[in-house]
N, C-alpha and C. Protein backbone atom coordinates (compact mmCIF):
# COMPACT_ATOMS: atom_id res chain seq x y z
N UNK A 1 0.82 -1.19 0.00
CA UNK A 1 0.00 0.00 0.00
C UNK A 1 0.87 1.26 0.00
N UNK A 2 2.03 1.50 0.57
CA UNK A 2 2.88 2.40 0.96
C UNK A 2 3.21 2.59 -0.46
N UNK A 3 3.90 1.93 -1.11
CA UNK A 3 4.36 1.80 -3.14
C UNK A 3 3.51 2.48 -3.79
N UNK A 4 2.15 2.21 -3.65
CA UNK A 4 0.98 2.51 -4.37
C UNK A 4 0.72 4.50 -4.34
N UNK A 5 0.48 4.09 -2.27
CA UNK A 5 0.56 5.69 -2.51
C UNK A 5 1.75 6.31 -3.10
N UNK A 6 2.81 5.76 -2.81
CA UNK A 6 4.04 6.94 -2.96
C UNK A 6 3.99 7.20 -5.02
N UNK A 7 3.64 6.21 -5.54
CA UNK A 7 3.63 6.46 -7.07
C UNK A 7 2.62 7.71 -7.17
N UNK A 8 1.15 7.65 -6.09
CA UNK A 8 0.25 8.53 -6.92
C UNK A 8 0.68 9.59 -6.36
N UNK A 9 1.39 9.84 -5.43
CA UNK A 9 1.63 11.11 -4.77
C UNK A 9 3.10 11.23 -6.03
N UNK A 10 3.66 10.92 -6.00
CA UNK A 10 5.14 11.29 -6.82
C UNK A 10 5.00 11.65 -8.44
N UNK A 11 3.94 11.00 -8.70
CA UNK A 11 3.56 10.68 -10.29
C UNK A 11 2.29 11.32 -10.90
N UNK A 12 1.69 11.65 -10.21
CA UNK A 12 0.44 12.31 -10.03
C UNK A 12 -1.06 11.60 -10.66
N UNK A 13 -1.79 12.22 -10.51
CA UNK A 13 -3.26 11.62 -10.86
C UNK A 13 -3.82 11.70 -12.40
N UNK A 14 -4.28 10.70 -12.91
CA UNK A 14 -5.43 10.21 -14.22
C UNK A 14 -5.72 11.84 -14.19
N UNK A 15 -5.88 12.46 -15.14
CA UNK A 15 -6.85 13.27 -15.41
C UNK A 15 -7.77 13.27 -16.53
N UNK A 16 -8.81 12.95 -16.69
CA UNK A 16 -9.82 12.90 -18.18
C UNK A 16 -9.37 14.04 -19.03
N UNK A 17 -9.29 13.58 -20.38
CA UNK A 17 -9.36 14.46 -21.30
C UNK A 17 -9.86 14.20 -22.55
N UNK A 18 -10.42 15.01 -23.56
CA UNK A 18 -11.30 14.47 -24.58
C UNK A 18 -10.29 14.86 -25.85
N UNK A 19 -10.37 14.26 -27.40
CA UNK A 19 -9.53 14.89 -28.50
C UNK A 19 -10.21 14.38 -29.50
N UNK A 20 -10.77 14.90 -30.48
CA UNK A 20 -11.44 14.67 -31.43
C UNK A 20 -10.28 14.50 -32.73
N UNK A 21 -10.22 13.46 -33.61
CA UNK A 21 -9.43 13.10 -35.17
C UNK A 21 -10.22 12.98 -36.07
N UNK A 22 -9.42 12.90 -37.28
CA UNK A 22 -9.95 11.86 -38.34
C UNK A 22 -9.87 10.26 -37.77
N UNK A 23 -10.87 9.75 -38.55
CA UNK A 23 -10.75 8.99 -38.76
C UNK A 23 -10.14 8.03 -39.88
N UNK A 24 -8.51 7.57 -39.61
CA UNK A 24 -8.25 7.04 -40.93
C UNK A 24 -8.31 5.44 -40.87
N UNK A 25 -8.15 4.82 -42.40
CA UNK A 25 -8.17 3.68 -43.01
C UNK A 25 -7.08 3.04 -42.75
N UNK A 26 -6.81 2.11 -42.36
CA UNK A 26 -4.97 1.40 -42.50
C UNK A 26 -4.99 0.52 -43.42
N UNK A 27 -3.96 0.16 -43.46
CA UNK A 27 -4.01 -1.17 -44.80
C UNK A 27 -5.00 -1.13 -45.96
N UNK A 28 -4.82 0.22 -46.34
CA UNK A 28 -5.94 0.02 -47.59
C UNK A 28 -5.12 -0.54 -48.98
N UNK A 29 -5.28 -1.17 -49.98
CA UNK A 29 -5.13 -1.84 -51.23
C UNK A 29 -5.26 -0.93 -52.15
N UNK A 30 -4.05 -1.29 -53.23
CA UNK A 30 -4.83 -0.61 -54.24
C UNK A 30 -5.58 -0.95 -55.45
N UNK A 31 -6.41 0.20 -55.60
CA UNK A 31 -7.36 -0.69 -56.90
C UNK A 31 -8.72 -0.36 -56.21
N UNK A 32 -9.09 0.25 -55.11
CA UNK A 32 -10.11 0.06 -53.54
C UNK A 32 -10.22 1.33 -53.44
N UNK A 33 -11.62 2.04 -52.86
CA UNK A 33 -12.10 3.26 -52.53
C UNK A 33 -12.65 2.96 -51.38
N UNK A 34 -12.37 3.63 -50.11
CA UNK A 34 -12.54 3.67 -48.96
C UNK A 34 -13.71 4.87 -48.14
N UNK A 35 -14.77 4.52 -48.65
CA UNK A 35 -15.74 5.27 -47.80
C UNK A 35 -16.27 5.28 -46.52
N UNK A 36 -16.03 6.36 -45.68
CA UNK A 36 -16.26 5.22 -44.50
C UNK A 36 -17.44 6.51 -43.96
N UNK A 37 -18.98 5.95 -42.82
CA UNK A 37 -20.02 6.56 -42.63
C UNK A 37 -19.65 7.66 -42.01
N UNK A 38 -18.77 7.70 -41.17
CA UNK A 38 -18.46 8.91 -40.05
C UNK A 38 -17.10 9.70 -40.52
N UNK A 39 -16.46 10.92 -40.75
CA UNK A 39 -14.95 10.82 -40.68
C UNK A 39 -14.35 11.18 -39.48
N UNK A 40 -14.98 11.51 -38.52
CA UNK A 40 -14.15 11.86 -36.85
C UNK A 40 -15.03 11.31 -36.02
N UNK A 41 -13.92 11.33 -35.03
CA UNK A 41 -14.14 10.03 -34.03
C UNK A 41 -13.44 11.05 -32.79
N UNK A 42 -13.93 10.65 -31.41
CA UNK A 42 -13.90 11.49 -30.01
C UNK A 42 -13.32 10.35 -29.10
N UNK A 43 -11.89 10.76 -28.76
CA UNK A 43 -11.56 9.67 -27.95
C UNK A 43 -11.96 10.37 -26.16
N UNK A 44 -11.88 9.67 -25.27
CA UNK A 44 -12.10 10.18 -24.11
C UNK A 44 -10.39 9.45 -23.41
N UNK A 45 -9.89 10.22 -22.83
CA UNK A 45 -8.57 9.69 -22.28
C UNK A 45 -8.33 10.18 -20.63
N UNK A 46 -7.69 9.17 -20.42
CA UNK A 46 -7.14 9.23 -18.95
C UNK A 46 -5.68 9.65 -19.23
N UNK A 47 -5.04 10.54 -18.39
CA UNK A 47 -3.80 10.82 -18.70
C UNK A 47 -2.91 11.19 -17.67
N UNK A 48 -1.75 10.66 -17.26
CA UNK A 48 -1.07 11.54 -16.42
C UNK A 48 -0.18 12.61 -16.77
N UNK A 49 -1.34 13.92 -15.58
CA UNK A 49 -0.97 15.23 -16.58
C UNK A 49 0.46 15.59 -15.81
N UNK A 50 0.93 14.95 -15.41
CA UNK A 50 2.47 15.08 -14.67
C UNK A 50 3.45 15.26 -16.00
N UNK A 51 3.31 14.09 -16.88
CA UNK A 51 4.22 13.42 -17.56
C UNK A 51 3.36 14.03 -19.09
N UNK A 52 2.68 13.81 -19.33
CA UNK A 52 2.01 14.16 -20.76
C UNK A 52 1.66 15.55 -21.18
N UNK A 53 2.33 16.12 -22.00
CA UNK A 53 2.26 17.01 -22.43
C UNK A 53 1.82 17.24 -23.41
N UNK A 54 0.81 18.57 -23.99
CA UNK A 54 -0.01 18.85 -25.09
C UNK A 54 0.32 18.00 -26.25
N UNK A 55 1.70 18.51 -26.43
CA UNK A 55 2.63 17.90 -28.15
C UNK A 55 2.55 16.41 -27.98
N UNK A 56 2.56 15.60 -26.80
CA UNK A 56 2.18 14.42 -27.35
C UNK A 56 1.28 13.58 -27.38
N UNK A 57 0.23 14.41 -27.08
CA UNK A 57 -1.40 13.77 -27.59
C UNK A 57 -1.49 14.03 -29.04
N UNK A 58 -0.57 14.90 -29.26
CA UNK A 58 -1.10 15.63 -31.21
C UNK A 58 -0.68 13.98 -32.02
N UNK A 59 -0.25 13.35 -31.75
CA UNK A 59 0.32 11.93 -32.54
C UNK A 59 -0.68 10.95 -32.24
N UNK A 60 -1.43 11.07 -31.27
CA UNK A 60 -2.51 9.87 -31.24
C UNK A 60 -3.54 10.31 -32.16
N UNK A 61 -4.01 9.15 -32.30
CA UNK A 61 -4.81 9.08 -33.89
C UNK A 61 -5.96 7.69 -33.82
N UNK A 62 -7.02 7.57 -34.78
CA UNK A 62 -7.89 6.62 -34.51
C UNK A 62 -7.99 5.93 -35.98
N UNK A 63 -8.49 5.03 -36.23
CA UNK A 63 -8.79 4.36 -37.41
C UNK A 63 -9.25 2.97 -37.16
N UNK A 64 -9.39 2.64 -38.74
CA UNK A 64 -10.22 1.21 -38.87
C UNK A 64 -9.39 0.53 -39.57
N UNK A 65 -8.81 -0.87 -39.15
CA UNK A 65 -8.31 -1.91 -40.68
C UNK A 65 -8.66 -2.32 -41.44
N UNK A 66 -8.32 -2.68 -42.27
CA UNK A 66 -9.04 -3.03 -43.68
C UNK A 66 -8.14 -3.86 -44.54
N UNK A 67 -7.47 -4.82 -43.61
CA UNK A 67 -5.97 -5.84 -44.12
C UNK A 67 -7.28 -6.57 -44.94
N UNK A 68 -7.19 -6.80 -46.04
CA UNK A 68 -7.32 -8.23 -46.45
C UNK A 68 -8.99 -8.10 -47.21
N UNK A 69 -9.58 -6.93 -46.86
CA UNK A 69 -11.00 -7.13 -47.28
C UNK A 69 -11.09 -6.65 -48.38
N UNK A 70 -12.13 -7.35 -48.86
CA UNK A 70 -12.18 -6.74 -50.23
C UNK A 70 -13.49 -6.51 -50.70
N UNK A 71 -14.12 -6.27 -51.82
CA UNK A 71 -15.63 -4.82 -51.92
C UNK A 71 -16.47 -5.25 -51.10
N UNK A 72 -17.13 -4.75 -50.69
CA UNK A 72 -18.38 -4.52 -49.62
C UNK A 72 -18.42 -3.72 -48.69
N UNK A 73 -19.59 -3.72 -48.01
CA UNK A 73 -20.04 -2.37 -46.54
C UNK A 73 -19.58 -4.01 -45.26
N UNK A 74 -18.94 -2.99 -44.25
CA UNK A 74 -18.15 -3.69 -43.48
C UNK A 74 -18.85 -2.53 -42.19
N UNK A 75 -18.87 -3.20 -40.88
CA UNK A 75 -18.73 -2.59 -39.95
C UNK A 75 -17.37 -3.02 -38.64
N UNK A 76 -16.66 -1.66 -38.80
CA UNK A 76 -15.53 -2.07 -38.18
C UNK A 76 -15.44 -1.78 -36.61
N UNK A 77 -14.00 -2.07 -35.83
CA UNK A 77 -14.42 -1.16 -34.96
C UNK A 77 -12.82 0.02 -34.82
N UNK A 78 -12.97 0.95 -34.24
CA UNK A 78 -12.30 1.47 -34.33
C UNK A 78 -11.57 1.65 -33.15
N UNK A 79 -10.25 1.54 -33.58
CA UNK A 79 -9.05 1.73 -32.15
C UNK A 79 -8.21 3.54 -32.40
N UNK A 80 -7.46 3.10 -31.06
CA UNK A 80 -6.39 4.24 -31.20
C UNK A 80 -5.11 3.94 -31.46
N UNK A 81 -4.24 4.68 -32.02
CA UNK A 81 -2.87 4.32 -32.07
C UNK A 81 -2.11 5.78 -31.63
N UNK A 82 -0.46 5.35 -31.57
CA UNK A 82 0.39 6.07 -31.16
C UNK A 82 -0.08 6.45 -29.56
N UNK A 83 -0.42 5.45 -28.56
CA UNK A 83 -0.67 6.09 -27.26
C UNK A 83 0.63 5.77 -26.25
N UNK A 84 1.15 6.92 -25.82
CA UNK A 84 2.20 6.61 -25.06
C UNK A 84 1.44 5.89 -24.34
N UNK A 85 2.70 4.52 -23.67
CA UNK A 85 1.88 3.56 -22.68
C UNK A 85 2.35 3.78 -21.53
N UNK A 86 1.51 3.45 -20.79
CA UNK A 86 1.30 3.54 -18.87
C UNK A 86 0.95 5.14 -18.78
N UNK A 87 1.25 5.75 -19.53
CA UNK A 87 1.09 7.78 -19.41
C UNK A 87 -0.48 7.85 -19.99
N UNK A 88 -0.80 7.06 -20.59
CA UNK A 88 -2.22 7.25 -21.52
C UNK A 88 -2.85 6.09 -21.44
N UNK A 89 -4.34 6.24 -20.88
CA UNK A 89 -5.18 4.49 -21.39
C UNK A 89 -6.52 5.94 -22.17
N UNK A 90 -6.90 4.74 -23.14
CA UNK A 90 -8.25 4.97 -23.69
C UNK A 90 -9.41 4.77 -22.68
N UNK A 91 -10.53 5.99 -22.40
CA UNK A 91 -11.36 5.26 -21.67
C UNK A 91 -12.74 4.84 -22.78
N UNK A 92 -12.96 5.36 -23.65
CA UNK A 92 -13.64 5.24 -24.88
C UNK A 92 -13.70 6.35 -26.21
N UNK A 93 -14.18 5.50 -26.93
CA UNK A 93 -13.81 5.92 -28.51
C UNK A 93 -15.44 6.04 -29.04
N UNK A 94 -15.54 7.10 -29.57
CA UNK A 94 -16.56 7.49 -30.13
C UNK A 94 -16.82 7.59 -31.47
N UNK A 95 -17.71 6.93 -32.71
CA UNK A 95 -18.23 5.91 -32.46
C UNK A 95 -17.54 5.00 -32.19
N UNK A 96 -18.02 3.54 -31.22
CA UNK A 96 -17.24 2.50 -30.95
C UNK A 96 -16.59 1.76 -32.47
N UNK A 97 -17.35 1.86 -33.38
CA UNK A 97 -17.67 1.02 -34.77
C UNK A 97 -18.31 2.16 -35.45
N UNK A 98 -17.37 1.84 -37.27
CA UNK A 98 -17.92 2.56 -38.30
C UNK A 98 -17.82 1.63 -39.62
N UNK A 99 -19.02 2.32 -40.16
CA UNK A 99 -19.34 1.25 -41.56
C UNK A 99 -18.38 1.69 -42.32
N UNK A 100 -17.78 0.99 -42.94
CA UNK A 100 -16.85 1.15 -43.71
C UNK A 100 -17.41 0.27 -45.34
N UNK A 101 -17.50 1.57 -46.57
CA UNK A 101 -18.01 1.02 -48.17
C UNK A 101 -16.74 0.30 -48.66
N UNK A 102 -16.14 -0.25 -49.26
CA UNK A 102 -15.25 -0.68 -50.26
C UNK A 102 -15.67 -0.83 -51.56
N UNK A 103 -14.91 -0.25 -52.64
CA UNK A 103 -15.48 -0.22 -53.94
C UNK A 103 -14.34 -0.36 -54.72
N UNK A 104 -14.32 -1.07 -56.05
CA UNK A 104 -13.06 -0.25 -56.71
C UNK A 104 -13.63 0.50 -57.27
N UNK A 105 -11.76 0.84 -57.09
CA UNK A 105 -11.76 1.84 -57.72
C UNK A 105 -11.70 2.58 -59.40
N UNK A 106 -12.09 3.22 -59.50
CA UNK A 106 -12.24 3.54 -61.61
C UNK A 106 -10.94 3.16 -61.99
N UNK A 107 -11.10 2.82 -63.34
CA UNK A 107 -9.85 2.83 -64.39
C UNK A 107 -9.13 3.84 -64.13
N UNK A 108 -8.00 3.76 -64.07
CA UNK A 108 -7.20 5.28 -63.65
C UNK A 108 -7.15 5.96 -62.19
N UNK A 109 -7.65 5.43 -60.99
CA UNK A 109 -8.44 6.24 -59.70
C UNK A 109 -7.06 5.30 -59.02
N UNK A 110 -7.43 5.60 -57.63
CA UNK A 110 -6.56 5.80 -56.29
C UNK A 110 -6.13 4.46 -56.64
C-alpha cells in the first residue's frame, strides 16, 4: 500500500481528457475506394498530466483496418494508435464502430 501511494503522490493523478481526429483507413489496397459513414471520431482519455504534455497527444490518432478485405459495406471497430503507454489508457472511442463502403476503384483512380 505504501508503493501505491508513494507512485500517486510522486507521479500524479489520471486526469480525463477528450480529443477529437480523423478517422483514418490502415491497410488500404490498391485498386479500392474507402468510404467510410463517419470521418471523426472522439476519444475520451485518462492521462497523467504530470508526464504528458499537449505535443504528445497531437500523434494519437484513430482508425479502422481493412488488411485483407475486399468490396463490400463492413462494420468495423475502431481503435487508437500512437498512445504513449502507462502515461495514456483509452477510456472510450466514439463511435465504438464505423461502416466502412469498399469499392473499386475507376480505371485510372486511387
Amino acid at each position: 500500500m505504501g508503493t501505491t501511494l508513494w507512485f500517486f503522490v510522486n507521479l500524479g493523478e489520471r486526469v480525463p481528457m477528450s480529443v477529437e481526429r480523423n478517422i483514418e483507413v490502415y491497410n488500404k489496397e490498391q485498386g479500392y475506394e474507402y468510404k467510410l459513414e463517419r470521418k471523426r471520431a472522439r476519444i475520451r482519455l485518462k492521462v497523467m498530466e504530470r508526464f504528458v504534455p499537449e505535443e504528445m497527444l497531437e500523434g494519437v490518432g484513430v482508425g479502422v483496418n481493412v488488411k485483407g478485405m475486399k468490396e463490400g459495406e463492413y462494420i468495423l471497430k475502431v481503435e487508437a494508435k500512437n498512445l504513449p503507454r502507462f502515461l495514456v489508457t483509452v477510456e472510450r472511442i466514439e463511435p465504438e464502430y464505423v461502416r466502412v463502403k469498399i469499392i473499386k476503384a475507376p480505371e485510372g483512380g486511387t
